[in-house]
N, C-alpha and C. Protein backbone atom coordinates (compact mmCIF):
# COMPACT_ATOMS: atom_id res chain seq x y z
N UNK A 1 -34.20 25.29 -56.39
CA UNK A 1 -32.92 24.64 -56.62
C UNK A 1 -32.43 23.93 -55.35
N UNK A 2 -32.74 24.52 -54.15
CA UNK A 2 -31.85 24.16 -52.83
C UNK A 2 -32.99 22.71 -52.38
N UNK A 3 -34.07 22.62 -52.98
CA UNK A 3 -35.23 21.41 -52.33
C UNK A 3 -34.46 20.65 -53.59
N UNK A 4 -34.68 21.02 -54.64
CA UNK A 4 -33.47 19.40 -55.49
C UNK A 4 -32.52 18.81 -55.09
N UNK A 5 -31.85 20.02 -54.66
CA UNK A 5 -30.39 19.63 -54.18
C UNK A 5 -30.56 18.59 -52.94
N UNK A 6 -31.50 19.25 -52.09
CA UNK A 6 -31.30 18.43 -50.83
C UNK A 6 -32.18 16.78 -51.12
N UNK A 7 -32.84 17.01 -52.10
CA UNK A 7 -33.57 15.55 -52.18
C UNK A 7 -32.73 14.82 -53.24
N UNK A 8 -31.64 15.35 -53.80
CA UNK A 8 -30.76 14.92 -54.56
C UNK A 8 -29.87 13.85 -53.09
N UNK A 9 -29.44 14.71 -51.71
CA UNK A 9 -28.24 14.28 -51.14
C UNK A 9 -29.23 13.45 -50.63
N UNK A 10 -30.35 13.45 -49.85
CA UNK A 10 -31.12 12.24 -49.53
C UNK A 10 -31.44 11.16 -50.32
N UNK A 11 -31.19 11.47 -51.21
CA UNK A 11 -31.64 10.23 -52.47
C UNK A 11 -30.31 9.40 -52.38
N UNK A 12 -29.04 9.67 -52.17
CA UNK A 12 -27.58 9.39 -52.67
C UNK A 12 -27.48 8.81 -51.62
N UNK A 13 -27.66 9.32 -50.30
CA UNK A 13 -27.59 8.79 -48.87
C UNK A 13 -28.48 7.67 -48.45
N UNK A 14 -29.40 7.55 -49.05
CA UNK A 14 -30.74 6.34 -48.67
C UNK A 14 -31.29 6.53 -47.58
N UNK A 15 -31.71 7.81 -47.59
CA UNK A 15 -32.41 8.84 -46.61
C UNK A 15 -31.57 8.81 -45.20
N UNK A 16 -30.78 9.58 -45.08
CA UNK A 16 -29.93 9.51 -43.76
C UNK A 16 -29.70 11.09 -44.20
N UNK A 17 -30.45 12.41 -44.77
CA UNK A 17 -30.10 13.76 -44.97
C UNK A 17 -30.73 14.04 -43.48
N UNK A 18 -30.30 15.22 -42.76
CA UNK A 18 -30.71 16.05 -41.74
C UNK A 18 -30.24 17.38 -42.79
N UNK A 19 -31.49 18.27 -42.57
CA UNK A 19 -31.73 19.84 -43.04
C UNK A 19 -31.80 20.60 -42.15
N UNK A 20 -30.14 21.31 -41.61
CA UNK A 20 -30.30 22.42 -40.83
C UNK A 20 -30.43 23.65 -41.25
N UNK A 21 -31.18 24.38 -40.78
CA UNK A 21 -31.75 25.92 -41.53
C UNK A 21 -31.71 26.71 -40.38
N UNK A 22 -30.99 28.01 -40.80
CA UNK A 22 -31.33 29.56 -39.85
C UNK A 22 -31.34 30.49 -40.54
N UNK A 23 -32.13 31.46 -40.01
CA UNK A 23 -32.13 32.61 -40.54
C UNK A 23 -30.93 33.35 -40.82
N UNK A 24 -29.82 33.36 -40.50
CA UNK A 24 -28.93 34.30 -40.47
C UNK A 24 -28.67 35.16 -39.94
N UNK A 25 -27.74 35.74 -39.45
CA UNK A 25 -27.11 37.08 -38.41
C UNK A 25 -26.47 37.68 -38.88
N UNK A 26 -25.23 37.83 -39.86
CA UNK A 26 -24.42 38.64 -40.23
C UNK A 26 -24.94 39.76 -41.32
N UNK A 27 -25.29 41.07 -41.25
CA UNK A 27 -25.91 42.13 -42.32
C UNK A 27 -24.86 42.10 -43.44
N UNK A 28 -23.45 42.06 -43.43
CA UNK A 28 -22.48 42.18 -44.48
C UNK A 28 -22.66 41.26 -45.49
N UNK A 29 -23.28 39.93 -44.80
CA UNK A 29 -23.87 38.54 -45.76
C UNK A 29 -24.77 38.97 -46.68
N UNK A 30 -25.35 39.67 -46.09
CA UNK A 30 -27.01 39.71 -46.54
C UNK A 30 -26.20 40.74 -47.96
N UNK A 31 -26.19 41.45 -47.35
CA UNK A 31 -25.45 42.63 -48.28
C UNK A 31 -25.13 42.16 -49.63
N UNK A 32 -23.95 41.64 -49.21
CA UNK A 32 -23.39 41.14 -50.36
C UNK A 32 -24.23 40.19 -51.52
N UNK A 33 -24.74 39.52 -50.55
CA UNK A 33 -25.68 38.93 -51.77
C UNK A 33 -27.17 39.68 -51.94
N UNK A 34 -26.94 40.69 -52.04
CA UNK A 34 -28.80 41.80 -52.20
C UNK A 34 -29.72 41.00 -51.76
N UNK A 35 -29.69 40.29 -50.89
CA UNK A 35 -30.53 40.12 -49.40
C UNK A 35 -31.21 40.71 -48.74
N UNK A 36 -32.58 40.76 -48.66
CA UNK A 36 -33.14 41.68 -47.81
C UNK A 36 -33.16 41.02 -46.42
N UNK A 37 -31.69 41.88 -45.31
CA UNK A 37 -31.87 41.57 -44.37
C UNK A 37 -32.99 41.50 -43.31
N UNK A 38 -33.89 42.86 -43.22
CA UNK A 38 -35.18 43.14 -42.06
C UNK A 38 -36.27 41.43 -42.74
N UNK A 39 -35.77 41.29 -43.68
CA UNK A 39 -36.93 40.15 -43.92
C UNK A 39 -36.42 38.61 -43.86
N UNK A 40 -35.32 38.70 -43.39
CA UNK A 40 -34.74 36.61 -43.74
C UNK A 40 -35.90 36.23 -42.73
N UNK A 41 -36.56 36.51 -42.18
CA UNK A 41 -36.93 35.14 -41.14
C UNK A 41 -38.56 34.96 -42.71
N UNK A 42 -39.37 36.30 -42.42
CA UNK A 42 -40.26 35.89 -43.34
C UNK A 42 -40.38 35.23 -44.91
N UNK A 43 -38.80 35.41 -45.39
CA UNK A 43 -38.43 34.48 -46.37
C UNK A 43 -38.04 33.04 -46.37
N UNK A 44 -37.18 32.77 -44.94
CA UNK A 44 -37.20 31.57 -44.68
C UNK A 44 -38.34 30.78 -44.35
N UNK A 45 -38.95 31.54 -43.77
CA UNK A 45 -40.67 31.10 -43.80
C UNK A 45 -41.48 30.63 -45.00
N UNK A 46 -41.30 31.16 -46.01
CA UNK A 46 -41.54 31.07 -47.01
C UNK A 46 -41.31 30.04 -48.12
N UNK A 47 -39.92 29.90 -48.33
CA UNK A 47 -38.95 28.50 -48.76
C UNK A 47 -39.19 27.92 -47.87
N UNK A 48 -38.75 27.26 -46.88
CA UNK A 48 -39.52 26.47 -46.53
C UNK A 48 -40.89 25.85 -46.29
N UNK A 49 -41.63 26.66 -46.84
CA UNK A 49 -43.12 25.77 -46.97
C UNK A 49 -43.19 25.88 -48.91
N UNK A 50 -41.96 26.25 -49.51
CA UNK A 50 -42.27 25.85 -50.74
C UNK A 50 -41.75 25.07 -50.81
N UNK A 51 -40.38 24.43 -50.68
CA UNK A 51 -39.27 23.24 -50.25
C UNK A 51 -40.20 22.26 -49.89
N UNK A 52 -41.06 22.44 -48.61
CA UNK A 52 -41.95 20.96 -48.23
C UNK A 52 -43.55 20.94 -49.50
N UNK A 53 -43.69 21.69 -50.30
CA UNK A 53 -44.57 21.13 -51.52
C UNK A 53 -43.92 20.91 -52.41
N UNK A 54 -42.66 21.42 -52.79
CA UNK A 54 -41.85 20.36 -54.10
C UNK A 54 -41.70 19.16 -53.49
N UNK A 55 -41.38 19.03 -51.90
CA UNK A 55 -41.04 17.30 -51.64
C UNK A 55 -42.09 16.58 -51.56
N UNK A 56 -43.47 17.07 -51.04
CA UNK A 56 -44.51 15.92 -51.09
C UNK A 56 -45.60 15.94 -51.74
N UNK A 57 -45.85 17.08 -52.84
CA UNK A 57 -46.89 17.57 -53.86
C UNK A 57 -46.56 16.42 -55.24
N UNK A 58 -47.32 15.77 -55.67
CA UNK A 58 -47.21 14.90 -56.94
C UNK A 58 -46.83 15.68 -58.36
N UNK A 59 -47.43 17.11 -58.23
CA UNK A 59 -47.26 18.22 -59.47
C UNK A 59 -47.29 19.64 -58.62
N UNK A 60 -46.10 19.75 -57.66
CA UNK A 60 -46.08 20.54 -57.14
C UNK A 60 -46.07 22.35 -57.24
N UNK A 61 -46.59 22.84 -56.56
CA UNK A 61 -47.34 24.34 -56.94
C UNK A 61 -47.20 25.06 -55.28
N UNK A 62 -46.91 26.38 -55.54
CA UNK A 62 -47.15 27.36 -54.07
C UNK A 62 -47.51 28.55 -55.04
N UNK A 63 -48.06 29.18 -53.96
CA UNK A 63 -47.94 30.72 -54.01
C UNK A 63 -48.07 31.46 -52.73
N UNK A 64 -46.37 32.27 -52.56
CA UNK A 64 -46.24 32.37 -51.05
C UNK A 64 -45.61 34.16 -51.74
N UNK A 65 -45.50 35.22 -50.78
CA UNK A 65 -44.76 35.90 -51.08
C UNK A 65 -43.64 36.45 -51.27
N UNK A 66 -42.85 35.28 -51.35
CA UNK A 66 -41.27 35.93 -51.83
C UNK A 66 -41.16 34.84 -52.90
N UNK A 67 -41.88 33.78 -53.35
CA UNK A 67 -41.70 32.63 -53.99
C UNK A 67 -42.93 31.82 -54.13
N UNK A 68 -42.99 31.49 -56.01
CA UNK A 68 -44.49 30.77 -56.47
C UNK A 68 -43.69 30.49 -57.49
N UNK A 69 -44.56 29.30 -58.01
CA UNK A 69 -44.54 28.13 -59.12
C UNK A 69 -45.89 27.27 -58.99
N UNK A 70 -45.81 27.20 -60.33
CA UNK A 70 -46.82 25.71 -60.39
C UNK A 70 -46.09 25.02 -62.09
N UNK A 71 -46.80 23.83 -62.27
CA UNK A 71 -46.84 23.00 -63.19
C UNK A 71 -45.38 22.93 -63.49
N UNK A 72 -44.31 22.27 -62.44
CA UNK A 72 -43.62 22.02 -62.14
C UNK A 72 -42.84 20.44 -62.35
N UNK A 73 -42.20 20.36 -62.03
CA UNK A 73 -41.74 18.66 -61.98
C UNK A 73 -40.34 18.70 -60.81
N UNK A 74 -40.41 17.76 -59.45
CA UNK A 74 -39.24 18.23 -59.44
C UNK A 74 -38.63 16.63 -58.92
N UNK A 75 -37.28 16.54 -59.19
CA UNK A 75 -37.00 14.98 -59.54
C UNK A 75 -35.28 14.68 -58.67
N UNK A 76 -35.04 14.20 -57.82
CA UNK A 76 -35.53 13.29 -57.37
C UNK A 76 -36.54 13.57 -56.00
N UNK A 77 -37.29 12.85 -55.91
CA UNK A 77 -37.89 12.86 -54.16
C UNK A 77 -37.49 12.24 -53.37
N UNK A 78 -37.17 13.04 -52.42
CA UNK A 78 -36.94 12.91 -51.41
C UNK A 78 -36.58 11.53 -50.81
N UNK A 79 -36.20 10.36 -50.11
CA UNK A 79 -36.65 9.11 -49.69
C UNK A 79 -37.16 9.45 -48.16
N UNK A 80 -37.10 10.06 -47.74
CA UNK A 80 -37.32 10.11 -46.22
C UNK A 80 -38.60 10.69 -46.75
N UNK A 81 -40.08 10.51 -45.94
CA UNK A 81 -41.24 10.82 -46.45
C UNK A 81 -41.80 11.49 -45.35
N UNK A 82 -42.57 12.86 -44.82
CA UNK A 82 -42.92 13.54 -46.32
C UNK A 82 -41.79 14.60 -46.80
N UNK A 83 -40.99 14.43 -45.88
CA UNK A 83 -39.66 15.41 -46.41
C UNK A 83 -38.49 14.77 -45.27
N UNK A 84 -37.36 15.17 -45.93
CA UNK A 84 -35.96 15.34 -44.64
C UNK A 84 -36.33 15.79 -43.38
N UNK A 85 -35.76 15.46 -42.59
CA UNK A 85 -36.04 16.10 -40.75
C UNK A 85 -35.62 17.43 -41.38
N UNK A 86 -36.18 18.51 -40.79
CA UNK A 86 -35.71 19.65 -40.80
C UNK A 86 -35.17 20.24 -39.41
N UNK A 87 -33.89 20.74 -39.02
CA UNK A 87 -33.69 21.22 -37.75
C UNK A 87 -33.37 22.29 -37.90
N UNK A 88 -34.47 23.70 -36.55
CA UNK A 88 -34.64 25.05 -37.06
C UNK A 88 -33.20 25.58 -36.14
N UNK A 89 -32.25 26.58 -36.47
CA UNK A 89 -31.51 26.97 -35.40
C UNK A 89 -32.06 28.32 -35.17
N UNK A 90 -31.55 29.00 -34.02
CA UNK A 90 -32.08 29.86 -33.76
C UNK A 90 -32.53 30.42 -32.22
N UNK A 91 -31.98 31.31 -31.35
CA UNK A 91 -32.20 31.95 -30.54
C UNK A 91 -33.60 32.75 -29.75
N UNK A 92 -33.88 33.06 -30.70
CA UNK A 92 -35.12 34.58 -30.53
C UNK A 92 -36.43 33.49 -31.13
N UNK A 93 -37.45 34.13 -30.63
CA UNK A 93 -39.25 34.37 -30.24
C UNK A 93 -39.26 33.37 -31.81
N UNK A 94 -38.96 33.96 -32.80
CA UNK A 94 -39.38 33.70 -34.07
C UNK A 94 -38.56 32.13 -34.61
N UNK A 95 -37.50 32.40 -34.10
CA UNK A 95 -36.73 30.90 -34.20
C UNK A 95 -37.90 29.64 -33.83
N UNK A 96 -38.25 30.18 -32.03
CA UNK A 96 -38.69 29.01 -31.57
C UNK A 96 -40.38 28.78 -32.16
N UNK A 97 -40.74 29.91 -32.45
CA UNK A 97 -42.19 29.84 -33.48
C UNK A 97 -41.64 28.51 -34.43
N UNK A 98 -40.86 29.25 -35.43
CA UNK A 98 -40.78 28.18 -36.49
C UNK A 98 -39.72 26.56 -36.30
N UNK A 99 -39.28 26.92 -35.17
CA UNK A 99 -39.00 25.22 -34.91
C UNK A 99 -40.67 24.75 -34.66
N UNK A 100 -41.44 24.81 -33.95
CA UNK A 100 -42.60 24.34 -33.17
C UNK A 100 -43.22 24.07 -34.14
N UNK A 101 -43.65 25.30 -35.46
CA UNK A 101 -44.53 25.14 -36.18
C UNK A 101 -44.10 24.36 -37.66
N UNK A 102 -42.73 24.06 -38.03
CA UNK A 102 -41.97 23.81 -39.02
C UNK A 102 -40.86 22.79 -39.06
N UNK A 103 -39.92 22.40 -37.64
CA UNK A 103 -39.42 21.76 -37.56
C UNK A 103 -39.55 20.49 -36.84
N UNK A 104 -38.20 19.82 -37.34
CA UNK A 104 -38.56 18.19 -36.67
C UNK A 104 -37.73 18.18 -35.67
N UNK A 105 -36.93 19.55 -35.34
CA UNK A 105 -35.73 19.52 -34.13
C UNK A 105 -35.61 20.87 -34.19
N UNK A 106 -34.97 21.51 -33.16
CA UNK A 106 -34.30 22.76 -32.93
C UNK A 106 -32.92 22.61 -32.26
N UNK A 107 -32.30 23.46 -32.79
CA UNK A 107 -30.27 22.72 -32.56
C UNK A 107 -30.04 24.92 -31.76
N UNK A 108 -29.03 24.12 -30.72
CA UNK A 108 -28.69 25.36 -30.61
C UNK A 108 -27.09 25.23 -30.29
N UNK A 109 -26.57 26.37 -30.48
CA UNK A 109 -24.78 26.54 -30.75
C UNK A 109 -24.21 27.21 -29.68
N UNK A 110 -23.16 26.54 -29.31
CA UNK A 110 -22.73 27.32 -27.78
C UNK A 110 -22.87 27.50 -26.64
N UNK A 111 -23.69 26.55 -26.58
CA UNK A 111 -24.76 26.95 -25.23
C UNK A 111 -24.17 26.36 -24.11
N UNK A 112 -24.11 26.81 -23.02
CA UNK A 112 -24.21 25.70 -21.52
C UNK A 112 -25.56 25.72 -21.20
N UNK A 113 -25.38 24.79 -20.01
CA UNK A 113 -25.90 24.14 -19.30
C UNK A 113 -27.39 25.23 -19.25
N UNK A 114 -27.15 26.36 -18.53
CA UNK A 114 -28.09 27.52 -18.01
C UNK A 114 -28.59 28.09 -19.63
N UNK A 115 -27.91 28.16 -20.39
CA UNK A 115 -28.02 28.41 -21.88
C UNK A 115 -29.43 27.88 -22.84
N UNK A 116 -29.29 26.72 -22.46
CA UNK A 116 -29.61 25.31 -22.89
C UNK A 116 -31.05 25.63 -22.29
N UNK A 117 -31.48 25.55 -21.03
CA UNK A 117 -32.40 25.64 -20.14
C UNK A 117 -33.30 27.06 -20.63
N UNK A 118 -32.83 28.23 -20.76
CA UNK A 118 -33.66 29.35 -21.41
C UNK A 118 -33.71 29.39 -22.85
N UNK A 119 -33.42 28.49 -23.28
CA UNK A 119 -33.97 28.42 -24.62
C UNK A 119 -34.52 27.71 -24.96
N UNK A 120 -34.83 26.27 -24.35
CA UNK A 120 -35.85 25.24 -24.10
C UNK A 120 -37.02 26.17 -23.29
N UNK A 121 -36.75 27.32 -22.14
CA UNK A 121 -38.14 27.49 -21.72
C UNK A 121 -39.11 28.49 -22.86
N UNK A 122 -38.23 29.11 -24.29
CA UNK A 122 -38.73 30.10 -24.78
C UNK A 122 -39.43 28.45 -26.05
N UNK A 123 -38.59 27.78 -26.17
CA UNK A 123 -39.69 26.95 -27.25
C UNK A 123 -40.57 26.09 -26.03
N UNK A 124 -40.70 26.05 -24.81
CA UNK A 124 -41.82 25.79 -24.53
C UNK A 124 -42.96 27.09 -24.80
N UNK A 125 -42.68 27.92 -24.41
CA UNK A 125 -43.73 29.27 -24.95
C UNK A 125 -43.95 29.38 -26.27
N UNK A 126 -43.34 29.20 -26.81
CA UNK A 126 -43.64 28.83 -28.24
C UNK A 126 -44.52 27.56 -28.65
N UNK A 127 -44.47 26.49 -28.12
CA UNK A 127 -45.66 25.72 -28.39
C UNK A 127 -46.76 25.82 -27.54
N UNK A 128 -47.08 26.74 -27.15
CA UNK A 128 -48.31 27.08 -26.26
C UNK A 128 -48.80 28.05 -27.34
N UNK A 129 -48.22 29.13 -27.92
CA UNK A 129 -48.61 29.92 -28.50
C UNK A 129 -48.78 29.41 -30.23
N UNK A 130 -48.27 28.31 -30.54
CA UNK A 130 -48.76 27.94 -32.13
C UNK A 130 -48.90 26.30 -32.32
N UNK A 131 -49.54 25.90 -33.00
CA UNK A 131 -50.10 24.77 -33.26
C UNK A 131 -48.73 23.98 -34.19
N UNK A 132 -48.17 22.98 -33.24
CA UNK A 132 -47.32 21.85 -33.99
C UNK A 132 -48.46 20.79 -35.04
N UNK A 133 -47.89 21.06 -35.78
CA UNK A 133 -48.44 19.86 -36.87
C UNK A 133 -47.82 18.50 -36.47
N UNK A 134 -49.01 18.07 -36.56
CA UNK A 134 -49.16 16.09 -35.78
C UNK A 134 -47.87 15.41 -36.42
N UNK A 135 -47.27 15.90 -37.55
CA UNK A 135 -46.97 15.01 -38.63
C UNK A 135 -45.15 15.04 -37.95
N UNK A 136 -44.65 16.24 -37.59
CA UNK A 136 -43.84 16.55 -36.93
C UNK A 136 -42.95 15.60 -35.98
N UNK A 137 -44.17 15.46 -35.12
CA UNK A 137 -43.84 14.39 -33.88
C UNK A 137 -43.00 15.38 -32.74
N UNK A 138 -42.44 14.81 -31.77
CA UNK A 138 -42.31 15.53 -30.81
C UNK A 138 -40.64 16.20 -31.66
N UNK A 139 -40.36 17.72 -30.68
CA UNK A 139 -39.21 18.47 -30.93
C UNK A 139 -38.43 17.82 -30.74
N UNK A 140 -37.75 17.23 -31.77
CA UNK A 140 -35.64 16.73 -31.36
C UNK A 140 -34.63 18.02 -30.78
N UNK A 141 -33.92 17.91 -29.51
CA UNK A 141 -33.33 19.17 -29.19
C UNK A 141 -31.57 18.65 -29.41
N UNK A 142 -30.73 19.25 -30.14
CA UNK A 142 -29.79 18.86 -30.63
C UNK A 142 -29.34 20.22 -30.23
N UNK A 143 -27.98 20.00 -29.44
CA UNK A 143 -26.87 21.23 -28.82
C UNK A 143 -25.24 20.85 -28.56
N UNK A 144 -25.21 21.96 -29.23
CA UNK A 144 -23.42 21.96 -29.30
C UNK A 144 -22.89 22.67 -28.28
N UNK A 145 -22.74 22.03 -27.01
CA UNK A 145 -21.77 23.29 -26.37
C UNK A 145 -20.83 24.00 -26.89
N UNK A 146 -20.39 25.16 -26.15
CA UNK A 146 -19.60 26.32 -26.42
C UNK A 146 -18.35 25.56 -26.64
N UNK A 147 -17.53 25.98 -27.09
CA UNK A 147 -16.07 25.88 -27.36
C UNK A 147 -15.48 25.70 -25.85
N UNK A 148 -14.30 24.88 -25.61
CA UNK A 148 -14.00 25.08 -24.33
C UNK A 148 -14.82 24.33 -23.17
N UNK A 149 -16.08 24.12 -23.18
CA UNK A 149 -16.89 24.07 -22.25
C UNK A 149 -16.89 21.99 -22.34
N UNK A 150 -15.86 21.77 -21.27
CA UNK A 150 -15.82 20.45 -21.37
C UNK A 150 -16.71 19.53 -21.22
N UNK A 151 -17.03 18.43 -21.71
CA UNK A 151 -18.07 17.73 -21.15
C UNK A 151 -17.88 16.55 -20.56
N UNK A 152 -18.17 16.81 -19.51
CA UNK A 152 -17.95 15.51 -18.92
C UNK A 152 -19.10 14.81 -18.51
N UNK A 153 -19.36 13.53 -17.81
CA UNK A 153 -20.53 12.78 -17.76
C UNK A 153 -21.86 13.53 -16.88
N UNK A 154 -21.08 14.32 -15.99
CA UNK A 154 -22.05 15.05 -15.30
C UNK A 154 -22.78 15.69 -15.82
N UNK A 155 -21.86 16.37 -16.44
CA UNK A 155 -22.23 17.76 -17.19
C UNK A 155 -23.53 17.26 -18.40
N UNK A 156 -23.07 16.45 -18.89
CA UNK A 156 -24.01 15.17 -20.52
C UNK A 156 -25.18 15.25 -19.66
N UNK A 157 -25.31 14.60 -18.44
CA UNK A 157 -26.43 14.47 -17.39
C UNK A 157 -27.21 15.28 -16.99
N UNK A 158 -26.57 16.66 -16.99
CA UNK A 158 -27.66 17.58 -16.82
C UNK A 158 -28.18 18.23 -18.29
N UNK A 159 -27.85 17.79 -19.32
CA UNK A 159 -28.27 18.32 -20.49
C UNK A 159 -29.30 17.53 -20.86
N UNK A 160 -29.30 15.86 -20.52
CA UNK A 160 -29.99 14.72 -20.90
C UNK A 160 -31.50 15.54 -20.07
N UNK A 161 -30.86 16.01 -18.19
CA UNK A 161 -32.06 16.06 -17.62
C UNK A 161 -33.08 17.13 -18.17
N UNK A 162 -32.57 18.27 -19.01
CA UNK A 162 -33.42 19.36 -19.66
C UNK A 162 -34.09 18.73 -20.65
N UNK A 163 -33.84 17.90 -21.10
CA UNK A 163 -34.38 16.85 -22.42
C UNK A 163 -33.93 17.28 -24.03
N UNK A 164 -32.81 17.17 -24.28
CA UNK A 164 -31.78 17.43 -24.80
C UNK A 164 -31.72 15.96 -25.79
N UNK A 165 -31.89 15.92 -26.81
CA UNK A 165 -31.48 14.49 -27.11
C UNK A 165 -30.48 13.95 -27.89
N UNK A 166 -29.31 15.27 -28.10
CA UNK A 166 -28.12 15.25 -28.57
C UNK A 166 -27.23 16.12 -28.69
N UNK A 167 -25.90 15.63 -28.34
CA UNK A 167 -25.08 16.65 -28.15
C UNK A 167 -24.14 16.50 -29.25
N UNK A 168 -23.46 17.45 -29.64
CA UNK A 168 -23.10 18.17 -31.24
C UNK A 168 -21.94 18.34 -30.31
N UNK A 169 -20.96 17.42 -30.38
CA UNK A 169 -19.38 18.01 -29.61
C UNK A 169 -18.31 18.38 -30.82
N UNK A 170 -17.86 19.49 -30.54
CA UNK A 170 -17.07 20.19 -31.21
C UNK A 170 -15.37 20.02 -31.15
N UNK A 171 -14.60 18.95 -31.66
CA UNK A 171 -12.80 18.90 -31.15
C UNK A 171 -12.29 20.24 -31.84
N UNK A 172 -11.04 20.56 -31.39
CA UNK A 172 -10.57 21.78 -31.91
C UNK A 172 -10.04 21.60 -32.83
N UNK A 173 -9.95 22.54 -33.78
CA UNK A 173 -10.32 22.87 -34.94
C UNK A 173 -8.18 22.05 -35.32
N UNK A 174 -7.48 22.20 -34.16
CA UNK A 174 -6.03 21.92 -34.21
C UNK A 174 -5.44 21.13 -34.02
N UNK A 175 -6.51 19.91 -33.81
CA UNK A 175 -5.86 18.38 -33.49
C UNK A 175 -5.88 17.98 -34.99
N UNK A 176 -4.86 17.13 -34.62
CA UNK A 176 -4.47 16.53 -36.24
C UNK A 176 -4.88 15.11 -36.53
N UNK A 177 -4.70 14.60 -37.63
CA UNK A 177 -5.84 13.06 -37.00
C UNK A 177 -5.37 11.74 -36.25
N UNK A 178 -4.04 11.88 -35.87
CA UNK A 178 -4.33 11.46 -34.44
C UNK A 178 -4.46 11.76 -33.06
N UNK A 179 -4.99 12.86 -33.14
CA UNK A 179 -5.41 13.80 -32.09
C UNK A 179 -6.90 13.40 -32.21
N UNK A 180 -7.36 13.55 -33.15
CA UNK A 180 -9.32 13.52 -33.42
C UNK A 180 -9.07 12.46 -33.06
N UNK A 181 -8.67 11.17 -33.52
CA UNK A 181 -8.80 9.61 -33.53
C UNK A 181 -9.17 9.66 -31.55
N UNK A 182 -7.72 10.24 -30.83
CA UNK A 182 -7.77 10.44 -29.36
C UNK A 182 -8.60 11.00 -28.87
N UNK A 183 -9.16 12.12 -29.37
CA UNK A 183 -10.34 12.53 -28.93
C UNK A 183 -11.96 11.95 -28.88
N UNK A 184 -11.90 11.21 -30.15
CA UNK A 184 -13.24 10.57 -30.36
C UNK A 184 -13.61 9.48 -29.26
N UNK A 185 -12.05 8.71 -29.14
CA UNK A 185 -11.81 7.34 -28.73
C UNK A 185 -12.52 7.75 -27.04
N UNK A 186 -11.82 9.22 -26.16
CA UNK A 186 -12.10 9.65 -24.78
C UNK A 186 -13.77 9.81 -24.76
N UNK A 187 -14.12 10.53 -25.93
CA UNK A 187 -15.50 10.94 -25.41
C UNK A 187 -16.31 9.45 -25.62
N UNK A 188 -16.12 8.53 -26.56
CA UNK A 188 -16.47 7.64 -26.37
C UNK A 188 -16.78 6.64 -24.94
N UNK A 189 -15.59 6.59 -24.37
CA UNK A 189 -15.06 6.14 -23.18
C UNK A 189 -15.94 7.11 -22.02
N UNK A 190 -15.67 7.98 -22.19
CA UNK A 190 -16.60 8.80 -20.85
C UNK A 190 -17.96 8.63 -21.01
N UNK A 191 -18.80 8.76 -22.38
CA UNK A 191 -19.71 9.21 -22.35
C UNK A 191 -20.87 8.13 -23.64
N UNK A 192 -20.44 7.47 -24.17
CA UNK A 192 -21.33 6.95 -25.24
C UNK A 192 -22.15 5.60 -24.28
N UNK A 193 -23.18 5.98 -24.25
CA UNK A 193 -23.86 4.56 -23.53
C UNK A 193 -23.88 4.84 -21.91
N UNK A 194 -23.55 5.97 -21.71
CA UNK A 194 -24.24 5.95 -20.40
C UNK A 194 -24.81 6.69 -20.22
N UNK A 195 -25.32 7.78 -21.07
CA UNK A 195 -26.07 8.74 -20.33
C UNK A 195 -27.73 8.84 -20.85
């Protein structure tokens, strides 16, 4: 249902969908929806390599263990080919496995500067240790600093220098819209086109 859906919003968009995916953290989540928490990563593992054969299989079919089908149909496809960018989030060993081996980016939330830097060195260990598929192309690194954590041009500069290739800025949640309008207009001004 969730690979229709998303080749539904890429279809509507004229391929401009980005697919962010994480495993999840909260156990009360899981809970509630009879989730087997000890297992989200090996399920997300899972949907997602059935998600990428409904998008580029002609009569698409898996058989994975949490999820199988065949003689299928699934309608619309995708426009972005052979699927949507997928961007993996995620902290820990297994995150940066399946960005390397699965994603077209890895996004991380909160992070500074020093933040940013040890979690780029754990998905470099991670592509030493598993084989990126060619098709992939190189890791997009997309990061939202922390709340609070201002950015200024310097600061953009040392994120650019870790190789960072976008920053996810967050206004508070309490500006009203001509507050956002002011806010967009500054970071613009400081920071769009120079760094």
């Amino acid at each position: 249902m969730l690979a229709k859906e998303l080749a539904s919003l890429d279809a509507l968009s004229n391929g401009r969908l980005i697919f962010g995916i994480g495993v999840g953290y909260l156990q009360p989540e899981f809970r509630a929806l009879g989730a087997p928490y000890e297992q989200r990563g090996a399920v997300t593992d899972d949907y997602l390599a059935a998600m990428q054969a409904i998008w580029s299989q002609t009569k698409p079919a898996y058989q994975g263990r949490f999820v199988s089908f065949a003689d299928i149909q699934a309608h619309p496809q995708p426009v972005q080919r052979p699927h949507p960018p997928i961007v993996v989030g995620g902290r820990t060993a297994a995150a940066f496995r399946r960005a390397v081996q699965q994603g077209n980016g890895w996004y991380g939330f909160g992070l500074d500067v020093d933040g940013t830097a040890q979690a780029l060195a754990g998905l470099r260990t991670a592509a030493q240790q598993y084989a990126r598929p060619a098709h992939l192309g190189p890791l997009e690194i997309s990061i939202t600093p922390g709340r609070g954590a201002g950015v200024d041009l310097a600061t953009a500069e040392k994120f650019t220098a870790l190789g960072v290739h976008r920053l996810i800025l967050m206004p508070s949640p309490r500006l009203d819209g001509a507050g956002l309008e002011r806010y967009v207009d500054d970071v613009g001004t400081r920071l769009v086109g120079k760094v």
